[in-house]
PDB file of N, CA and C in Angstrom:
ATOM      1  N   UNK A   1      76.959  84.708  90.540  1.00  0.00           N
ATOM      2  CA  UNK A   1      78.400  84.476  90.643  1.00  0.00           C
ATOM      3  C   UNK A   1      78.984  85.485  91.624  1.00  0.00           C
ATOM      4  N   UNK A   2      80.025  85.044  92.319  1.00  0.00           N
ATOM      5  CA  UNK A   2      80.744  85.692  93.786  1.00  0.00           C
ATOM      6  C   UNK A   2      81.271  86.538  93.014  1.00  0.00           C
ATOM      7  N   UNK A   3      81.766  88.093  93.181  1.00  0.00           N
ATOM      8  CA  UNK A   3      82.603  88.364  93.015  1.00  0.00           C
ATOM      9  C   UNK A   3      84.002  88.930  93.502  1.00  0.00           C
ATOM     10  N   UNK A   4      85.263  88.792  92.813  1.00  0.00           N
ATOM     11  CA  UNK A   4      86.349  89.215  93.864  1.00  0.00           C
ATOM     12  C   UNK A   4      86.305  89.603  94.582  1.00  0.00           C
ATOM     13  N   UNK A   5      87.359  90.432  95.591  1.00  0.00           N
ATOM     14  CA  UNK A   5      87.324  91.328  96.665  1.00  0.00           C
ATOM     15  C   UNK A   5      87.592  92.423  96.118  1.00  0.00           C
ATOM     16  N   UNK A   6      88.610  93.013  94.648  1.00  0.00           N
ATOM     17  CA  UNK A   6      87.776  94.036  94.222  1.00  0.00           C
ATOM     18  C   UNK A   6      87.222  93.998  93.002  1.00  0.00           C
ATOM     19  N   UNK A   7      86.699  93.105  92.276  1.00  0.00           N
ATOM     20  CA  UNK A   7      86.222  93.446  91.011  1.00  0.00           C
ATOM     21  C   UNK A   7      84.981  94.258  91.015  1.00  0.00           C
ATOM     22  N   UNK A   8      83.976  94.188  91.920  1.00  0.00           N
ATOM     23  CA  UNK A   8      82.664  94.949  92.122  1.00  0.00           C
ATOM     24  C   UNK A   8      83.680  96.754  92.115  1.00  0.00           C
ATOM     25  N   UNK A   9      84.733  96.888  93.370  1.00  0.00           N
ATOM     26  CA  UNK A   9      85.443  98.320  93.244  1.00  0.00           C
ATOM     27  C   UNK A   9      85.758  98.753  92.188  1.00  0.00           C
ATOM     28  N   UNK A  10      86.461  97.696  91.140  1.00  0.00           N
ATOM     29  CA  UNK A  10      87.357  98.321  89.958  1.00  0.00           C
ATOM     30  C   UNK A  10      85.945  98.243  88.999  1.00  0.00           C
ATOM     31  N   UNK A  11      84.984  97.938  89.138  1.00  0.00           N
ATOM     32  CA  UNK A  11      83.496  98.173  88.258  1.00  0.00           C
ATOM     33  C   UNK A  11      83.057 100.032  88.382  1.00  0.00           C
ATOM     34  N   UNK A  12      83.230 100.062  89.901  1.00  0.00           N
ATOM     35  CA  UNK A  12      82.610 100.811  90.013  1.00  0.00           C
ATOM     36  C   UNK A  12      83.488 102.327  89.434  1.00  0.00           C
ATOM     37  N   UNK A  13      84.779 102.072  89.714  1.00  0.00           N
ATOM     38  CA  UNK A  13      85.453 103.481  89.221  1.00  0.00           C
ATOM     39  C   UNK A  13      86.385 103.273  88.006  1.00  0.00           C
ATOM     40  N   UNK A  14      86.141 102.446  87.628  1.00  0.00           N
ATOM     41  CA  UNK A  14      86.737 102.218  86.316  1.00  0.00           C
ATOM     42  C   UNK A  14      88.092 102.338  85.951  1.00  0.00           C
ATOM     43  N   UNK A  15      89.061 101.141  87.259  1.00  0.00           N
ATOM     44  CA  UNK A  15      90.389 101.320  87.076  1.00  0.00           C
ATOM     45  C   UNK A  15      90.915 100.980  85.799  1.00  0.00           C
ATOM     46  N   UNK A  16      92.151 101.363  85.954  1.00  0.00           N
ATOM     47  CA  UNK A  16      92.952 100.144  84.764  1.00  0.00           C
ATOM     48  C   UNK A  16      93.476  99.336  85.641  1.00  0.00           C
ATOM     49  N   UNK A  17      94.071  99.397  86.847  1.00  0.00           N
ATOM     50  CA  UNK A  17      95.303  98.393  87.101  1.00  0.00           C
ATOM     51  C   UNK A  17      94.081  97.547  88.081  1.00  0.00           C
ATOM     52  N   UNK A  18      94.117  96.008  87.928  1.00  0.00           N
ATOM     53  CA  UNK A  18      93.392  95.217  88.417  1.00  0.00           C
ATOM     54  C   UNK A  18      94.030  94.160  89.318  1.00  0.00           C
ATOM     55  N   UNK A  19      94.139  93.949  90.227  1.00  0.00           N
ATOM     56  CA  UNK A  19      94.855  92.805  90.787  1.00  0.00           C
ATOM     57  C   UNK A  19      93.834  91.977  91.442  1.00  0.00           C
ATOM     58  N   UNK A  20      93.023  92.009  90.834  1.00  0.00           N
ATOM     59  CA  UNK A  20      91.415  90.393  91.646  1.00  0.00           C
ATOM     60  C   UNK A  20      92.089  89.337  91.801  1.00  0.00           C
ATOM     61  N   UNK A  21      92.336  88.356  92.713  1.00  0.00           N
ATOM     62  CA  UNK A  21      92.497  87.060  92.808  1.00  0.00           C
ATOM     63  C   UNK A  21      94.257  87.370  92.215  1.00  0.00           C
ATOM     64  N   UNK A  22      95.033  87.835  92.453  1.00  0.00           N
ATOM     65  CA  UNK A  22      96.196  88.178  91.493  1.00  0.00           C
ATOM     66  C   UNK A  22      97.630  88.237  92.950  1.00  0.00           C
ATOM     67  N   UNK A  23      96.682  88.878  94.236  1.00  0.00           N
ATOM     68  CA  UNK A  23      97.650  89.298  95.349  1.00  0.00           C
ATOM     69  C   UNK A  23      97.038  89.314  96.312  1.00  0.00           C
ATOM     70  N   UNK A  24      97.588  88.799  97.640  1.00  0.00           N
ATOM     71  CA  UNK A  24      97.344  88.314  99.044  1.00  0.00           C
ATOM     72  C   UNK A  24      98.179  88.579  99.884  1.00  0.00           C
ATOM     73  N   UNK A  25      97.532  88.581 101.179  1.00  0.00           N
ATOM     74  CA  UNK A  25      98.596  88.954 102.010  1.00  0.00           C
ATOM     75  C   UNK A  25      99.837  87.730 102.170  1.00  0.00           C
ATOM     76  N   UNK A  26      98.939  86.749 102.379  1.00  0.00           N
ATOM     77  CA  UNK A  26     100.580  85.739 102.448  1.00  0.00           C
ATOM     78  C   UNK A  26     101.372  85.832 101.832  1.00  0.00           C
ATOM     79  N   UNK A  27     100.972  85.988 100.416  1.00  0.00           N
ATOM     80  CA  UNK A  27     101.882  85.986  99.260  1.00  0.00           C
ATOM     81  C   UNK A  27     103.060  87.535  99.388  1.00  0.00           C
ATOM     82  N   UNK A  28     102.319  88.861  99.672  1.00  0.00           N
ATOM     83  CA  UNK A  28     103.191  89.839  99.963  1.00  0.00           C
ATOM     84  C   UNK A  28     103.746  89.921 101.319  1.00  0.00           C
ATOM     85  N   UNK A  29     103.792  88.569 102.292  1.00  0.00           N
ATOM     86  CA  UNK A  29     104.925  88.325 103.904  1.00  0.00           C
ATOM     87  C   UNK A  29     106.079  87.824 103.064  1.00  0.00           C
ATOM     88  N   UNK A  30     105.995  87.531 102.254  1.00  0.00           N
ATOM     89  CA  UNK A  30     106.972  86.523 101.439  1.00  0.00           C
ATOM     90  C   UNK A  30     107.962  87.548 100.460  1.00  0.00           C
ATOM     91  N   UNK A  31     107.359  88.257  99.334  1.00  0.00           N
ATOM     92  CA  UNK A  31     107.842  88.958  98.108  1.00  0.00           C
ATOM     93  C   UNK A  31     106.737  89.906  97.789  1.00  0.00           C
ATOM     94  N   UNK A  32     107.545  90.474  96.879  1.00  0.00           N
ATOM     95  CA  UNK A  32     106.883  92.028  96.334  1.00  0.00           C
ATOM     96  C   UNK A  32     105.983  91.548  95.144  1.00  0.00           C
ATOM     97  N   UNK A  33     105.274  92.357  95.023  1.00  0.00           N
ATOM     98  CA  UNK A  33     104.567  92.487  93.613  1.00  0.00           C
ATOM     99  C   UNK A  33     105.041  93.646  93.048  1.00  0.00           C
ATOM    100  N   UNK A  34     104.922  92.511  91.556  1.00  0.00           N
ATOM    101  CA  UNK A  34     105.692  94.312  90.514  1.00  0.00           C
ATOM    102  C   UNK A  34     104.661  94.106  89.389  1.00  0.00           C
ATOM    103  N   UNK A  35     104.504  95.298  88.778  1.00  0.00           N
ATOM    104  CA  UNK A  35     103.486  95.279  87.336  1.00  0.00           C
ATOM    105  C   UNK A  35     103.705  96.709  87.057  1.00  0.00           C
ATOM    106  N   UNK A  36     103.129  96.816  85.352  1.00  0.00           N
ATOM    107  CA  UNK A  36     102.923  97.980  85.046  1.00  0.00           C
ATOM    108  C   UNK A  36     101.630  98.099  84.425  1.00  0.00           C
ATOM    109  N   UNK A  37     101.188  99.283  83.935  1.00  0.00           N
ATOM    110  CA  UNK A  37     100.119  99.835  83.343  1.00  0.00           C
ATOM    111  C   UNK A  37     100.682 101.201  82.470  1.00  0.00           C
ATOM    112  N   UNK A  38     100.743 100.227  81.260  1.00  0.00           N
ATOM    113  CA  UNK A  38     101.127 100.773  80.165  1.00  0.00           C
ATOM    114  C   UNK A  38     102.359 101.738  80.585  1.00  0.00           C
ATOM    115  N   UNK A  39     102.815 102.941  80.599  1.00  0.00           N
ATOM    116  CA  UNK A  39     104.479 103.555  80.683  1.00  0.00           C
ATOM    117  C   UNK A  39     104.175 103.818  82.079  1.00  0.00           C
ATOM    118  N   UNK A  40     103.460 103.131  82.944  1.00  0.00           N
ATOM    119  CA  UNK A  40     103.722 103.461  84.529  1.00  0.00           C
ATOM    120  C   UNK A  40     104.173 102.183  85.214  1.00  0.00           C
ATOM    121  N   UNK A  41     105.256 101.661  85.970  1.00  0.00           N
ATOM    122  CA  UNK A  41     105.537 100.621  86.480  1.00  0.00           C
ATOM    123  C   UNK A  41     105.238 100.667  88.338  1.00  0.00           C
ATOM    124  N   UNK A  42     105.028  99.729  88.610  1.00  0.00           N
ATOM    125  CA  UNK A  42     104.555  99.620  90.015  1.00  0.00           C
ATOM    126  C   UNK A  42     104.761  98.445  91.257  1.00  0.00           C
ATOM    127  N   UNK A  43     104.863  98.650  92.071  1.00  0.00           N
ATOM    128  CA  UNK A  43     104.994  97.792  92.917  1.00  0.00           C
ATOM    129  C   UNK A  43     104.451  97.540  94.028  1.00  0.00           C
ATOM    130  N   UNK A  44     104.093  96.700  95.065  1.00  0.00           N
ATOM    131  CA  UNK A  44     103.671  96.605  96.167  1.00  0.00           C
ATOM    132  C   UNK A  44     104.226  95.653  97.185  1.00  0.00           C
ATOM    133  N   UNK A  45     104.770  95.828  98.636  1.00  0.00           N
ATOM    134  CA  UNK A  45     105.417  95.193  99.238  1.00  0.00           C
ATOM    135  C   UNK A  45     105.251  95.624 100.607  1.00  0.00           C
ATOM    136  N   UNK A  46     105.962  94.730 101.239  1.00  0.00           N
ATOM    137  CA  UNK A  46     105.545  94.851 103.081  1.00  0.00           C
ATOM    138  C   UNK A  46     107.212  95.455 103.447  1.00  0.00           C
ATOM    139  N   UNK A  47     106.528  96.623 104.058  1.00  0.00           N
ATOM    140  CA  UNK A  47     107.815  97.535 104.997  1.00  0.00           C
ATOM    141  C   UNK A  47     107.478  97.540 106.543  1.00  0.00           C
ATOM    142  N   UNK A  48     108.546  97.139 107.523  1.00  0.00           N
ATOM    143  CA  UNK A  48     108.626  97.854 108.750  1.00  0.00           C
ATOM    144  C   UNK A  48     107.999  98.898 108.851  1.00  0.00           C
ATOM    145  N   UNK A  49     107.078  99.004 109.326  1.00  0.00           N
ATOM    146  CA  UNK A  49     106.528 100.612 110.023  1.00  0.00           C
ATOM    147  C   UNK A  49     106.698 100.833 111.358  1.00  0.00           C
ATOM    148  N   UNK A  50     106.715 102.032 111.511  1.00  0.00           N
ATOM    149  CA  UNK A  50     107.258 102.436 113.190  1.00  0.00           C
ATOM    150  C   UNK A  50     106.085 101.519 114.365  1.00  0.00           C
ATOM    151  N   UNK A  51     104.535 100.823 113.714  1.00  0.00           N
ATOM    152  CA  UNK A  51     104.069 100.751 114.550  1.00  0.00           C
ATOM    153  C   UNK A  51     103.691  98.888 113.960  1.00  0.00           C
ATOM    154  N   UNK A  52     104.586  98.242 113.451  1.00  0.00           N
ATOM    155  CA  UNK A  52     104.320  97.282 112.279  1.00  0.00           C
ATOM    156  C   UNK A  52     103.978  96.912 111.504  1.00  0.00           C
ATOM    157  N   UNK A  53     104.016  95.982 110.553  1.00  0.00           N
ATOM    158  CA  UNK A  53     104.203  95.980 109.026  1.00  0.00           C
ATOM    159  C   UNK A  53     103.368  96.745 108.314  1.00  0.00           C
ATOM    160  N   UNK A  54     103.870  97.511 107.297  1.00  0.00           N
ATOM    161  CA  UNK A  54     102.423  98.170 106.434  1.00  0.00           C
ATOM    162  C   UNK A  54     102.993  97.545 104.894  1.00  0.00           C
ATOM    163  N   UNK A  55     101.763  98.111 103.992  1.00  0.00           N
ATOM    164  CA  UNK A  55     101.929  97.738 102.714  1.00  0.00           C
ATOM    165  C   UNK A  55     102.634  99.046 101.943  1.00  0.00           C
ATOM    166  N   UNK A  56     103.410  99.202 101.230  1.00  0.00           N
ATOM    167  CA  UNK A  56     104.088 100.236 100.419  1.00  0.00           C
ATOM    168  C   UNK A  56     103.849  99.901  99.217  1.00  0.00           C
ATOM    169  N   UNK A  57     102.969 101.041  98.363  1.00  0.00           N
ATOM    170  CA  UNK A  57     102.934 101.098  97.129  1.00  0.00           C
ATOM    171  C   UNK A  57     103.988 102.293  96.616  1.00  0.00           C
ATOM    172  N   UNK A  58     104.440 101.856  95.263  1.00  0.00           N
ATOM    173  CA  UNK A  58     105.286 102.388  94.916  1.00  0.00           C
ATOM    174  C   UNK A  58     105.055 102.793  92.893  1.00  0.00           C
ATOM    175  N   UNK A  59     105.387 103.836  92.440  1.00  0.00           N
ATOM    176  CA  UNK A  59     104.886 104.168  91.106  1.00  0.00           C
ATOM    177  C   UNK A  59     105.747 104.749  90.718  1.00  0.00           C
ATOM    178  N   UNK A  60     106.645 104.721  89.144  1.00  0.00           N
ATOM    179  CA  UNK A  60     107.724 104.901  88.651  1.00  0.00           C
ATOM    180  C   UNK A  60     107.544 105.081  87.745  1.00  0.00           C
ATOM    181  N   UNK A  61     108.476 105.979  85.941  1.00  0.00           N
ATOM    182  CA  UNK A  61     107.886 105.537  84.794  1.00  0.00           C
ATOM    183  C   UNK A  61     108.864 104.692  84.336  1.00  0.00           C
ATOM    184  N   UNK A  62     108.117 103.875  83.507  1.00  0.00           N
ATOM    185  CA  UNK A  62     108.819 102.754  82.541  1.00  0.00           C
ATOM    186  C   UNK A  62     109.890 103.519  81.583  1.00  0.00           C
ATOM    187  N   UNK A  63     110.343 102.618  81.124  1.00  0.00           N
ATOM    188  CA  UNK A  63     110.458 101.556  80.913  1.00  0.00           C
ATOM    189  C   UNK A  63     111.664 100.913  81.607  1.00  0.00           C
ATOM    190  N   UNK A  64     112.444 101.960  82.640  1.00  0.00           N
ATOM    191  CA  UNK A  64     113.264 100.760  84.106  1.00  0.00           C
ATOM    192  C   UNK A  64     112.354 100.382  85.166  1.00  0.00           C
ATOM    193  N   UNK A  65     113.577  99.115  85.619  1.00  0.00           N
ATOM    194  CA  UNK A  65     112.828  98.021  86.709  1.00  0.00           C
ATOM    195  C   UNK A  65     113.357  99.562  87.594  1.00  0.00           C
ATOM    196  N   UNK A  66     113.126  99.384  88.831  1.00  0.00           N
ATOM    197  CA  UNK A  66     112.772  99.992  90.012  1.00  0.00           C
ATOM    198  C   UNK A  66     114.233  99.992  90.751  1.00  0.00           C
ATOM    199  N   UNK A  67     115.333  99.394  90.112  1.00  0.00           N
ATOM    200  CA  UNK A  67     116.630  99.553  90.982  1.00  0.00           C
ATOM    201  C   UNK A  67     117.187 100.831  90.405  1.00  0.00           C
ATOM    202  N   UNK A  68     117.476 100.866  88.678  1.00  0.00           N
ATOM    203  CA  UNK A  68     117.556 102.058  88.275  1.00  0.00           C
ATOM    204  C   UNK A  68     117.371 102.771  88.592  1.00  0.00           C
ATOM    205  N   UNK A  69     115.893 103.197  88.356  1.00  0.00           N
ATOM    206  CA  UNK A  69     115.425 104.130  88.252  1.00  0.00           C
ATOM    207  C   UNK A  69     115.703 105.698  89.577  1.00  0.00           C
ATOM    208  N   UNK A  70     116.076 106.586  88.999  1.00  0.00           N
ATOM    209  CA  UNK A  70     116.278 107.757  89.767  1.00  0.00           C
ATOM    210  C   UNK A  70     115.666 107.864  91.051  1.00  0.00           C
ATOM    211  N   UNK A  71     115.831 107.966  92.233  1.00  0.00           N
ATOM    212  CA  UNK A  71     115.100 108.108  93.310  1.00  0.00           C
ATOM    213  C   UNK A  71     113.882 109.327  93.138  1.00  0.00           C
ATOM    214  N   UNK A  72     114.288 110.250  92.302  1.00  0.00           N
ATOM    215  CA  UNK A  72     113.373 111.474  92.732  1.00  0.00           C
ATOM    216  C   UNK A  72     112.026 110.867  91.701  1.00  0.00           C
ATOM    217  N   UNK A  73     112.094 110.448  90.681  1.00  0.00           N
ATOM    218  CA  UNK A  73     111.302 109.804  90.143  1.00  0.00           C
ATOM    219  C   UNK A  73     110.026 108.572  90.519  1.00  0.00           C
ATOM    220  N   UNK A  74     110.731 108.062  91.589  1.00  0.00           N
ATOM    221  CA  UNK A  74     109.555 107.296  92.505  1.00  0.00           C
ATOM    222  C   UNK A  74     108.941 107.701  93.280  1.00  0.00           C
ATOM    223  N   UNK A  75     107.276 107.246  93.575  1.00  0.00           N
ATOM    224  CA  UNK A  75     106.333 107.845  94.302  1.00  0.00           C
ATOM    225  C   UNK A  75     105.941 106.813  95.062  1.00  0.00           C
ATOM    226  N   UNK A  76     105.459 107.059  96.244  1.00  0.00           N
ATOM    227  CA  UNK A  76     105.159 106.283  97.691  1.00  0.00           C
ATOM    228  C   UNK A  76     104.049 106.439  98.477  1.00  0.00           C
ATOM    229  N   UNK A  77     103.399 105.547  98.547  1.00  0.00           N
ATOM    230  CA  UNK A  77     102.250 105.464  99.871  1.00  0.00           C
ATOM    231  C   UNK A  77     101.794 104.355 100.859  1.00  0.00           C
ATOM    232  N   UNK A  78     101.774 104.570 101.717  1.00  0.00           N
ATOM    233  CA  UNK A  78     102.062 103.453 102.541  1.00  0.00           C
ATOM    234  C   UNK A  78     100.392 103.496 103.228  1.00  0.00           C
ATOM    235  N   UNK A  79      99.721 102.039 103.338  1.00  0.00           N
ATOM    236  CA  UNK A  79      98.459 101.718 103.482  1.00  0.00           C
ATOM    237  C   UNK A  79      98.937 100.605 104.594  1.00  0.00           C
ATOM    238  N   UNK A  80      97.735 100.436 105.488  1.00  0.00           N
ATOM    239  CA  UNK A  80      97.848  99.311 106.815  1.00  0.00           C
ATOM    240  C   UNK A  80      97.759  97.477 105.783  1.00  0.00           C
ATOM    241  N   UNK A  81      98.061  96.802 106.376  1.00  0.00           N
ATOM    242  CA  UNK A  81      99.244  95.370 106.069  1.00  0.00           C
ATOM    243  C   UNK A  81      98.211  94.692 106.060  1.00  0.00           C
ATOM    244  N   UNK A  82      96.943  94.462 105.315  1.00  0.00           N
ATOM    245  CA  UNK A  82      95.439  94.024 105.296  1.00  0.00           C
ATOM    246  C   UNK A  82      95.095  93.761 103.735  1.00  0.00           C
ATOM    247  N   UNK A  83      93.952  93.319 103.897  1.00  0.00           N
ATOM    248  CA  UNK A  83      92.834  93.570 102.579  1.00  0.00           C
ATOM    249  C   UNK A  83      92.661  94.609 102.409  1.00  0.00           C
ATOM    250  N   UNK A  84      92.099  95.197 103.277  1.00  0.00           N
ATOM    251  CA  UNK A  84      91.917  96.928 102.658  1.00  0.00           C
ATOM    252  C   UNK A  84      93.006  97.681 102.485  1.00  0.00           C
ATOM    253  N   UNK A  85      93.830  97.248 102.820  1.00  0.00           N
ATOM    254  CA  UNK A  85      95.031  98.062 102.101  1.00  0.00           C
ATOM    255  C   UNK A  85      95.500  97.914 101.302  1.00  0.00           C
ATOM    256  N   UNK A  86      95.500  96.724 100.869  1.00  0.00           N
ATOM    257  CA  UNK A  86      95.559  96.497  99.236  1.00  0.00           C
ATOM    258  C   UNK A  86      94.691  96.967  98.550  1.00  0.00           C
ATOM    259  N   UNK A  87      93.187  97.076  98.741  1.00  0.00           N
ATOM    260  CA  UNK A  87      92.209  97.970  97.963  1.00  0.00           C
ATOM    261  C   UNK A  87      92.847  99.207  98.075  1.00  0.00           C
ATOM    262  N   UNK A  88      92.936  99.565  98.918  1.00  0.00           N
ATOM    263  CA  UNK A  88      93.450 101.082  98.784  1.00  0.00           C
ATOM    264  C   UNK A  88      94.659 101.472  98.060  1.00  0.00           C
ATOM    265  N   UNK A  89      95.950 100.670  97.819  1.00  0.00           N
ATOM    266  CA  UNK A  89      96.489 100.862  97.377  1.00  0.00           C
ATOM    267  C   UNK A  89      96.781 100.863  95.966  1.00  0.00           C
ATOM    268  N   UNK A  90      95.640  99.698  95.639  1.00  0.00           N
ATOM    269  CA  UNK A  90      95.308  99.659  94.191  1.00  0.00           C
ATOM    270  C   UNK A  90      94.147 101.173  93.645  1.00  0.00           C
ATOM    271  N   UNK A  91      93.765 101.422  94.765  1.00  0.00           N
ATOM    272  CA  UNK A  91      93.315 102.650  94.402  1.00  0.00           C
ATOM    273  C   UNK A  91      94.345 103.863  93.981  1.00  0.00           C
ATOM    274  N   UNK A  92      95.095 104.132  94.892  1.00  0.00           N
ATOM    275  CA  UNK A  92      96.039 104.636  94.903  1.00  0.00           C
ATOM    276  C   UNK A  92      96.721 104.382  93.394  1.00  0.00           C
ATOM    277  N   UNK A  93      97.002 103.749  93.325  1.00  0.00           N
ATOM    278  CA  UNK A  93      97.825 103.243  91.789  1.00  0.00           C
ATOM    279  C   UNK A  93      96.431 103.829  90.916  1.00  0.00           C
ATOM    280  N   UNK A  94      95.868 103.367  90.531  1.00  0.00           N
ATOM    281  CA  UNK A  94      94.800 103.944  89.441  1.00  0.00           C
ATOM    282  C   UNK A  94      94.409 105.440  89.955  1.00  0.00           C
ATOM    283  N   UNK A  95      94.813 105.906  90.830  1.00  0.00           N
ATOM    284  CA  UNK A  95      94.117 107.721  90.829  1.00  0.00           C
ATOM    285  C   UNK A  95      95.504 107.991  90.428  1.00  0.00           C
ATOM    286  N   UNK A  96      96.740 107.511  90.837  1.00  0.00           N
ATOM    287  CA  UNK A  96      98.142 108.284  90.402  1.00  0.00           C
ATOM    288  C   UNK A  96      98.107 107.642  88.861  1.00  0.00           C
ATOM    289  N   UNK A  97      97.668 106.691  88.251  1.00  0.00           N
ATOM    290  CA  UNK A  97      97.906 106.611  86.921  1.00  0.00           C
ATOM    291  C   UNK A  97      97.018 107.421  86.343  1.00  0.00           C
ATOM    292  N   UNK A  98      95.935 107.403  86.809  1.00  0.00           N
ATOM    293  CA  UNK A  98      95.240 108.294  85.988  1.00  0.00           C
ATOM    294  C   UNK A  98      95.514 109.865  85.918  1.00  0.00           C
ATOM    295  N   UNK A  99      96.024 110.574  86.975  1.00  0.00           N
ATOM    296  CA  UNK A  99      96.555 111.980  87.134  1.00  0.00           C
ATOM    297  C   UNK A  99      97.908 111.813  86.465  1.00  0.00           C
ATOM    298  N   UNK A 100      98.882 110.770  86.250  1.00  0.00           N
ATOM    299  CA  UNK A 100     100.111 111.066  85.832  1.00  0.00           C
ATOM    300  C   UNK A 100     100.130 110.548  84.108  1.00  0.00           C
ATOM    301  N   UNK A 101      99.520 109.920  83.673  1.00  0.00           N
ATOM    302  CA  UNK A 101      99.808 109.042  82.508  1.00  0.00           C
ATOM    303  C   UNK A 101      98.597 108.637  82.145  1.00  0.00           C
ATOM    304  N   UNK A 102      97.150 109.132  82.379  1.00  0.00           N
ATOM    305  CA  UNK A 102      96.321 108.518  82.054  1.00  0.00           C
ATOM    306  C   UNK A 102      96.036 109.824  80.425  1.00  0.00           C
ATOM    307  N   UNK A 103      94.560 108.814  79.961  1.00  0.00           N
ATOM    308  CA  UNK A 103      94.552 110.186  78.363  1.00  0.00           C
ATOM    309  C   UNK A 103      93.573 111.076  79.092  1.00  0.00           C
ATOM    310  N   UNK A 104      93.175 111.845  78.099  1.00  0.00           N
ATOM    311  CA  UNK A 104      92.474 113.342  78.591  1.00  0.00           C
ATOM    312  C   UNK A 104      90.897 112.318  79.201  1.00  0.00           C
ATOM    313  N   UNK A 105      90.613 111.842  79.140  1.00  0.00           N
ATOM    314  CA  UNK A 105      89.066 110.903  79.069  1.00  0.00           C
ATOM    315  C   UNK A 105      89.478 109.945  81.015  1.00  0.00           C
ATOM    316  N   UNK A 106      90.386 109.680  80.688  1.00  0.00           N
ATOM    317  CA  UNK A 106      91.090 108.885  82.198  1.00  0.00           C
ATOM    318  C   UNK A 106      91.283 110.169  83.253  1.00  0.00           C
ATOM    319  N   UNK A 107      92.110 110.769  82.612  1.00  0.00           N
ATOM    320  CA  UNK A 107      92.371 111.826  84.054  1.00  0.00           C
ATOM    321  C   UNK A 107      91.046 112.627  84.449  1.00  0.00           C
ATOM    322  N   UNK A 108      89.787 112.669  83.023  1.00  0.00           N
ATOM    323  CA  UNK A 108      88.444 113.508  83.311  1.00  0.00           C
ATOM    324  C   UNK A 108      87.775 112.364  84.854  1.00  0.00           C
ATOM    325  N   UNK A 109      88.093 111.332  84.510  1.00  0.00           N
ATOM    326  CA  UNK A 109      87.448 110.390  85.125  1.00  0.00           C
ATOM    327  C   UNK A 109      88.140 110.228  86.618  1.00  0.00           C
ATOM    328  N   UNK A 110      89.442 110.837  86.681  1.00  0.00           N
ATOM    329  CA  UNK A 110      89.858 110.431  88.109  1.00  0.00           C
ATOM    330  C   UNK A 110      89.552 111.547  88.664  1.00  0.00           C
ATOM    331  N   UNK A 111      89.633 112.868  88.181  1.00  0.00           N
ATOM    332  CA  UNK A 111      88.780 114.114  89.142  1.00  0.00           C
ATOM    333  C   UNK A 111      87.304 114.062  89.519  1.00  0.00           C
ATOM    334  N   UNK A 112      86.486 113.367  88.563  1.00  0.00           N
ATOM    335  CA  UNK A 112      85.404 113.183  88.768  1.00  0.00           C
ATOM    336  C   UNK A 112      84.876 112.184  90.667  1.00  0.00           C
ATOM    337  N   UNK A 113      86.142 111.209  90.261  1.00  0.00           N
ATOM    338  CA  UNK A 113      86.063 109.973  91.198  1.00  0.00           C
ATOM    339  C   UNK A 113      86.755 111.195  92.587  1.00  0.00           C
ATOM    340  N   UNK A 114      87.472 111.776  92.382  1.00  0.00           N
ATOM    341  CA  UNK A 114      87.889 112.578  93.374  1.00  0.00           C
ATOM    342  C   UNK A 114      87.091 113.820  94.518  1.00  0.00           C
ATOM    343  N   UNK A 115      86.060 114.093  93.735  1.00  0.00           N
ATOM    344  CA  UNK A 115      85.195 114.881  94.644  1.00  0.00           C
ATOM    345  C   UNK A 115      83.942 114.456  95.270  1.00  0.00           C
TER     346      UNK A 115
END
């Protein structure tokens, strides 16, 4: 059996936040993606970049939507407007959940994945 484009990745480092077959680029020329993972809320969407479009991930805590919520409270990273930037950004989301909100066993696991 084939698998996703990342389910073999999220095997290998043992995310929580999964988006296999879930988000595409066409689909983010169009609208944002929003989700959470458990008290972390998140998003992903296409911004103007100085050199054109990139993908912006974005990480907040719950339980407000993302208009609320305090500016200093949101976190940002911006990945190239691709497939792999959506891997990456879903990476991104699971190393910041796991350093911000993950349990003592999750965050052991994202330093590990880190060196």
């Amino acid at each position: 059996k084939e698998k996703g484009l990342y389910n073999e990745f999220r095997q290998e480092a043992g995310n929580m936040i999964d988006l296999d077959g879930m988000i595409y680029i066409p689909y983010l020329k169009k609208t944002t993606f929003t989700g959470s993972e458990k008290e972390m809320n998140f998003m992903i969407r296409k911004e103007a970049g100085e050199n054109g479009d990139v993908l912006q991930a974005a990480a907040w805590p719950g339980p407000y939507i993302f208009s609320v919520t305090e500016d200093e409270k949101k976190k940002f990273q911006e990945f190239s407007f691709d497939n792999e930037g959506i891997r990456n950004a879903v990476d991104w989301l699971n190393r910041f959940y796991g350093e911000n909100y993950g349990t003592d066993e999750e965050k052991a696991d994202t330093e590990k994945r880190q060196l």
